[in-house]
N, C-alpha and C. Protein backbone atom coordinates (compact mmCIF):
# COMPACT_ATOMS: atom_id res chain seq x y z
N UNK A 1 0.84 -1.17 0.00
CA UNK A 1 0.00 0.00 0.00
C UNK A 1 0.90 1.24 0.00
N UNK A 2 0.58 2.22 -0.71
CA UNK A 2 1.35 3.19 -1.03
C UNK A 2 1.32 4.51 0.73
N UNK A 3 1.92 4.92 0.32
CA UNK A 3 2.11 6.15 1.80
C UNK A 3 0.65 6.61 1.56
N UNK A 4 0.05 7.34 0.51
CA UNK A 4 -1.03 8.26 -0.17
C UNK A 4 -1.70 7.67 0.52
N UNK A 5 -2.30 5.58 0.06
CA UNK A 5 -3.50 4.81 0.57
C UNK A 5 -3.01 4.93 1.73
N UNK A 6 -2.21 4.75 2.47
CA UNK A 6 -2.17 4.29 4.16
C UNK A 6 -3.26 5.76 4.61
N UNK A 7 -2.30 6.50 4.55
CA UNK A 7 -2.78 8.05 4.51
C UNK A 7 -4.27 8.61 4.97
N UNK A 8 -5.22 7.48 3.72
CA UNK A 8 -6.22 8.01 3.08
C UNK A 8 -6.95 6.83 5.07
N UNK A 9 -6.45 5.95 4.44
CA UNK A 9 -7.12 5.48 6.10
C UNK A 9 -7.12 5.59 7.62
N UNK A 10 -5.48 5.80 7.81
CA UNK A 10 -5.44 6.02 9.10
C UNK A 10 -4.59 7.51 9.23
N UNK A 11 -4.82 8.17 10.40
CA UNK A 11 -3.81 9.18 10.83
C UNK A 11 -2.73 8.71 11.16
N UNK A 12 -2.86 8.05 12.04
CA UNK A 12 -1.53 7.55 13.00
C UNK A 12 -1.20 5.74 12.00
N UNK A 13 0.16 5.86 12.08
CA UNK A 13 0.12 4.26 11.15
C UNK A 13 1.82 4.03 11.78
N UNK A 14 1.87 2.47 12.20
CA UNK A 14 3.23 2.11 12.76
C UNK A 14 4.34 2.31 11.26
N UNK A 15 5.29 2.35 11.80
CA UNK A 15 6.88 2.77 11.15
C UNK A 15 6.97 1.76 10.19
N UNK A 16 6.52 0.34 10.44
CA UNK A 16 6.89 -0.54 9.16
C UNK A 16 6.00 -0.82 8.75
N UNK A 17 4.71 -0.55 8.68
CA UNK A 17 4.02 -0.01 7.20
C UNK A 17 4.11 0.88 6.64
N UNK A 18 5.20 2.28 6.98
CA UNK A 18 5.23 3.60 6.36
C UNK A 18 6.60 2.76 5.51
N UNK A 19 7.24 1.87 5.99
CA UNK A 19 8.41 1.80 5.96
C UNK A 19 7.89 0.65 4.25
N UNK A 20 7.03 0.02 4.84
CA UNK A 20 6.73 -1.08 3.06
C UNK A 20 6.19 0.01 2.44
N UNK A 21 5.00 1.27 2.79
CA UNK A 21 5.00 1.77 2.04
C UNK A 21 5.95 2.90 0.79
N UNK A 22 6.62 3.73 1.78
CA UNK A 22 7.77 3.65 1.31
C UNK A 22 8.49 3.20 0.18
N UNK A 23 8.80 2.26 0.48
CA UNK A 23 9.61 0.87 0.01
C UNK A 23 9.33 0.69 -1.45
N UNK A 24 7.75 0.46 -1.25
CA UNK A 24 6.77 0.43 -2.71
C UNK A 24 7.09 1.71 -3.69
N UNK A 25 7.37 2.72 -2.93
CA UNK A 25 7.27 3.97 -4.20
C UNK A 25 8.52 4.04 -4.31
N UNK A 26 9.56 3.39 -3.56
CA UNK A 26 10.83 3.82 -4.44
C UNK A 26 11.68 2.37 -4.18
N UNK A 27 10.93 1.49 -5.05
CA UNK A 27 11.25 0.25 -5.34
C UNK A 27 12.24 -0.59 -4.66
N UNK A 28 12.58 -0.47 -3.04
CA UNK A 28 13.65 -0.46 -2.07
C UNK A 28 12.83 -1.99 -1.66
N UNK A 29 13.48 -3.18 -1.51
CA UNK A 29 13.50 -4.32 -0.88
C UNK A 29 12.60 -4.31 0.85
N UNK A 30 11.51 -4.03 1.18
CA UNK A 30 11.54 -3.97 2.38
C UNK A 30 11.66 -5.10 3.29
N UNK A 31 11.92 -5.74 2.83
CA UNK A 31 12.44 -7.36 3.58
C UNK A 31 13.99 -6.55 4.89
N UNK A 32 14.85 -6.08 3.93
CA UNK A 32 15.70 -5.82 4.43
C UNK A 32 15.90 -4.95 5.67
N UNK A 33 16.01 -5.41 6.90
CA UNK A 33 16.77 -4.80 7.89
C UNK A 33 17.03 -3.67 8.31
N UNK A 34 18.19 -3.90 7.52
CA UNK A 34 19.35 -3.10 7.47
C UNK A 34 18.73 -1.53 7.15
N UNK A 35 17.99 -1.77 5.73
CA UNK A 35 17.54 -1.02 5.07
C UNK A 35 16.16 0.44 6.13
N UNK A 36 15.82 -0.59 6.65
CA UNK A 36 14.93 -0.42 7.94
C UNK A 36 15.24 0.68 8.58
N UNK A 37 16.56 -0.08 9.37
CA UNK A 37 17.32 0.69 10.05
C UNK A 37 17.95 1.98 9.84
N UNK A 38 18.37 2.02 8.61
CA UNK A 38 18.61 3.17 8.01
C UNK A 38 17.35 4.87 7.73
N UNK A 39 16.34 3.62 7.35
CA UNK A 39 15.10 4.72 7.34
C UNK A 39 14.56 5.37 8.70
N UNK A 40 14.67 4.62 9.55
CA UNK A 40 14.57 5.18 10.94
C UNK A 40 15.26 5.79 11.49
N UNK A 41 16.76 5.80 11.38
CA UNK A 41 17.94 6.60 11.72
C UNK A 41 17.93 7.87 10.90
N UNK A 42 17.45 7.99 9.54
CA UNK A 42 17.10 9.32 8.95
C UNK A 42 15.89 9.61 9.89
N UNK A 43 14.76 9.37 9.68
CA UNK A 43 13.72 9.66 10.31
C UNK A 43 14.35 10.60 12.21
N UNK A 44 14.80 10.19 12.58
CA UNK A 44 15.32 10.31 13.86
C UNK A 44 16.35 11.39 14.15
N UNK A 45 17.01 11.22 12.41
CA UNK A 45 18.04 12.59 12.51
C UNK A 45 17.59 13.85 11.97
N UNK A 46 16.38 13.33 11.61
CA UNK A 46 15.54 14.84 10.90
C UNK A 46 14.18 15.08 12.08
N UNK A 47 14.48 14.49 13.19
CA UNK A 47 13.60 14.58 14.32
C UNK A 47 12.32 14.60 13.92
N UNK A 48 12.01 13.72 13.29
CA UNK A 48 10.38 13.47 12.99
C UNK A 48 9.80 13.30 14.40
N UNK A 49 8.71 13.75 14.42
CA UNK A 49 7.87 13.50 15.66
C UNK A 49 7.42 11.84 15.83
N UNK A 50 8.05 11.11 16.71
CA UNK A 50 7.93 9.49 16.57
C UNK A 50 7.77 9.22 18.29
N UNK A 51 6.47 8.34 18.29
CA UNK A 51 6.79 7.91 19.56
C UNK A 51 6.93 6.15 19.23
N UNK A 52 8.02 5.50 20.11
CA UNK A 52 7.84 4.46 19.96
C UNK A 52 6.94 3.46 20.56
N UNK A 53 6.92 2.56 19.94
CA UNK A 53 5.99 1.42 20.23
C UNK A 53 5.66 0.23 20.12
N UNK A 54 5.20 -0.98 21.08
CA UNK A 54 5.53 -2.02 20.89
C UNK A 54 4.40 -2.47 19.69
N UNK A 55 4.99 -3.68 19.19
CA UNK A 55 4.26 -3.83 17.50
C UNK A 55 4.29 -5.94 17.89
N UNK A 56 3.46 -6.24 17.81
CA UNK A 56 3.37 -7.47 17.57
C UNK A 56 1.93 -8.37 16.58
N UNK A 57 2.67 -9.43 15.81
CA UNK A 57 2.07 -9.31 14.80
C UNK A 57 1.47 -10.83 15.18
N UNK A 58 0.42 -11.46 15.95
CA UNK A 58 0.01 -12.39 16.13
C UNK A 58 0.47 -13.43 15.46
N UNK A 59 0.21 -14.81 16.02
CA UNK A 59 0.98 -15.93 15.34
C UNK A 59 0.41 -16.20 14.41
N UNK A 60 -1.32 -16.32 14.86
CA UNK A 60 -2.08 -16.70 13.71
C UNK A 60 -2.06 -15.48 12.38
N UNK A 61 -2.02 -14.60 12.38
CA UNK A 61 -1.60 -13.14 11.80
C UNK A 61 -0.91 -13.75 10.22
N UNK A 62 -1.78 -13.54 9.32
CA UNK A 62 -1.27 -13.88 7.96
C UNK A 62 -0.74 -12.92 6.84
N UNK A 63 -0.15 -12.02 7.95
CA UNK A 63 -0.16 -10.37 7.61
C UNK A 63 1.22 -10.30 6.52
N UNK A 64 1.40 -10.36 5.17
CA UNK A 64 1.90 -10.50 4.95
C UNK A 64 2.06 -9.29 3.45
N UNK A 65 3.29 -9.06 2.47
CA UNK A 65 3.44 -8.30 1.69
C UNK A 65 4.45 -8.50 0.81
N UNK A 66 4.16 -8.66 -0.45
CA UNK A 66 4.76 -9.24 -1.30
C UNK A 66 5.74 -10.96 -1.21
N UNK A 67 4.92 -11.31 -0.54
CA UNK A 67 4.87 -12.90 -0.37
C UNK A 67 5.90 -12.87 0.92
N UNK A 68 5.99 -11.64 1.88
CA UNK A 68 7.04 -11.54 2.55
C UNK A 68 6.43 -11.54 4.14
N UNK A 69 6.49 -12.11 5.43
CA UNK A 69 5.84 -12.16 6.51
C UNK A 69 6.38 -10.80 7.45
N UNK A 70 5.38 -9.56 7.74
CA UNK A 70 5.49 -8.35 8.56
C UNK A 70 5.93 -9.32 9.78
N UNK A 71 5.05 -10.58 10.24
CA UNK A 71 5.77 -10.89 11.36
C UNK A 71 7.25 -11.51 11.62
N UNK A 72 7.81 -11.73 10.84
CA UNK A 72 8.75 -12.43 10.93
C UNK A 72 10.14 -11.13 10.87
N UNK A 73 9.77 -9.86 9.45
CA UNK A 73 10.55 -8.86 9.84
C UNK A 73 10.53 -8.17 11.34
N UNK A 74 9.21 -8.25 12.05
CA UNK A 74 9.35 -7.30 13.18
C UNK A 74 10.32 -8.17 14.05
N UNK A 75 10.46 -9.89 13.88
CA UNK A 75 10.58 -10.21 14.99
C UNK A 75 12.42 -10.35 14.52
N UNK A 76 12.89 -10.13 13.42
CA UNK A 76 14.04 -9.95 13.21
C UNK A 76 14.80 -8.35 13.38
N UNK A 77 13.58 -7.56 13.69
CA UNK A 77 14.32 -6.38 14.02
C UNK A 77 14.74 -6.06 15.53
N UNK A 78 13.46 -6.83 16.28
CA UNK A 78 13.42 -7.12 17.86
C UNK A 78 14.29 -7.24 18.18
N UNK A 79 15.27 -8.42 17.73
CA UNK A 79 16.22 -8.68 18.00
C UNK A 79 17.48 -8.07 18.20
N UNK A 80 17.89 -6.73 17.71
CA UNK A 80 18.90 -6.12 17.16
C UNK A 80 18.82 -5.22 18.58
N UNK A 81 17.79 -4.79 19.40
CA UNK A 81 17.10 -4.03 20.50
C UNK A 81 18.11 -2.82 20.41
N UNK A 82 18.03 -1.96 19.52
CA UNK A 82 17.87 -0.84 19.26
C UNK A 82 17.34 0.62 18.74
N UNK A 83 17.48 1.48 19.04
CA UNK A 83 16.60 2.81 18.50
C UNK A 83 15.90 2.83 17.23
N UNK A 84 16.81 2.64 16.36
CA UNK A 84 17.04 2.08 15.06
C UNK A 84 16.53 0.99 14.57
N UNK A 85 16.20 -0.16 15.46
CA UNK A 85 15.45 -1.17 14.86
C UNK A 85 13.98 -1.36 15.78
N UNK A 86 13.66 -0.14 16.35
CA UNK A 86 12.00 -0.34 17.12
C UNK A 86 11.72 0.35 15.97
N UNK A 87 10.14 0.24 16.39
CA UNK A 87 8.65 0.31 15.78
C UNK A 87 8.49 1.82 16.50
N UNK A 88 8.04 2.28 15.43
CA UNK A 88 7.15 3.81 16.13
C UNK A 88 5.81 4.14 15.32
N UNK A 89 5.64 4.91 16.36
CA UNK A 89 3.98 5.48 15.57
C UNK A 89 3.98 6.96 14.81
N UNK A 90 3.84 6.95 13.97
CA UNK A 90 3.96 8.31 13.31
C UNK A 90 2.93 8.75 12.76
N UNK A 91 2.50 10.34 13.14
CA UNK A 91 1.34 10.82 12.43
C UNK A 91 1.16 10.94 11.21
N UNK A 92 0.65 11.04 9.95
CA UNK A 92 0.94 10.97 8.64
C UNK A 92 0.51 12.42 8.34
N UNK A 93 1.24 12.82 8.53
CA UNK A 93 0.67 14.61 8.06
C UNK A 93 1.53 15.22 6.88
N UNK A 94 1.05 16.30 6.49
CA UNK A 94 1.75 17.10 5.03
C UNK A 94 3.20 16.71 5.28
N UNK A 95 3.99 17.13 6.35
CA UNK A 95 5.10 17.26 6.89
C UNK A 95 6.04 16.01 7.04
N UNK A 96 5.43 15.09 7.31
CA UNK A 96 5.72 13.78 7.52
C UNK A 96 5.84 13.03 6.26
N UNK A 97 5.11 12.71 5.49
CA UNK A 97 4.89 12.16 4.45
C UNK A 97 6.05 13.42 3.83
N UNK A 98 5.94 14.16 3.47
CA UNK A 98 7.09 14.98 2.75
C UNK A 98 8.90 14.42 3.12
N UNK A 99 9.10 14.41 4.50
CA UNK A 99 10.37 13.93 5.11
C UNK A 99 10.69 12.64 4.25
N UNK A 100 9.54 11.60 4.67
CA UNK A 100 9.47 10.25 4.56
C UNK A 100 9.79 9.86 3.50
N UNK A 101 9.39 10.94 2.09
CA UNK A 101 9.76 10.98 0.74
C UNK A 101 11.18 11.08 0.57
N UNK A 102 11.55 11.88 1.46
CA UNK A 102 12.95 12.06 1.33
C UNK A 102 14.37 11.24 1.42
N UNK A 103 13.53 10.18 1.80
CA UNK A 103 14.62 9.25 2.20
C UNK A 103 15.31 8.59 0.71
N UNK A 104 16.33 8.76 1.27
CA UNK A 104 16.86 7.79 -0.32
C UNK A 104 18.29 6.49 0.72
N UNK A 105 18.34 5.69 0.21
CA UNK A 105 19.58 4.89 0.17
C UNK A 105 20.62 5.32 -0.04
C-alpha cells in the first residue's frame, strides 16, 4: 500500500508499514533490515515526531506483503534491540509524508 492509501485510512500508522509503504514507491526491498534501520535513523536525525511502540504481529496473523511475513521482519528487528530497529507510531501529516519521501539509500 502506497504512503497516499495508508494516509487516506489512518492518521496515525506504525513505522513498518510507512516503511513497506515507502519501500513500494521507491522500489527499495523492504524485507531488508538493514535497510529499515537506516530509514529510521534518517527519520530520527531529521527529528520526525515518533513515539515508539511495541508492534506485535500475532501468530495466527497472515499479515503479509509481497509474499514476505510483517511478522517475521518485526521479529528480526526485535532482536537487534535498538533505536534504530523499534517500531514507532507516526502521524501521517503534510510534513511527515514529505520527510518520509525524502529518504533515499
Amino acid at each position: 500500500m502506497s504512503l497516499d492509501e495508508i494516509r487516506k485510512k489512518v492518521l496515525y500508522q506504525n513505522s513498518i508499514e510507512v516503511w513497506i509503504g515507502i519501500s513500494k514507491e521507491k522500489n527499495i526491498d523492504w524485507v531488508d533490515t538493514e535497510n529499515y534501520k537506516k530509514f529510521i535513523a534518517f527519520l530520527l536525525k531529521n527529528n520526525l515526531n515518533m513515539k515508539q511502540m511495541s508492534i506485535c504481529f500475532d501468530e495466527s496473523d497472515k499479515a503479509s506483503e509481497g509474499g514476505h511475513s510483517k511478522k517475521v521482519f518485526a521479529n528480526k528487528l526485535a532482536a537487534f534491540n535498538d533505536e534504530n530497529s523499534s517500531c514507532y507510531s507516526i502521524k501521517l501529516n503534510d510534513s511527515a509524508i514529505e520527510l518520509i519521501r525524502k529518504f533515499d539509500l
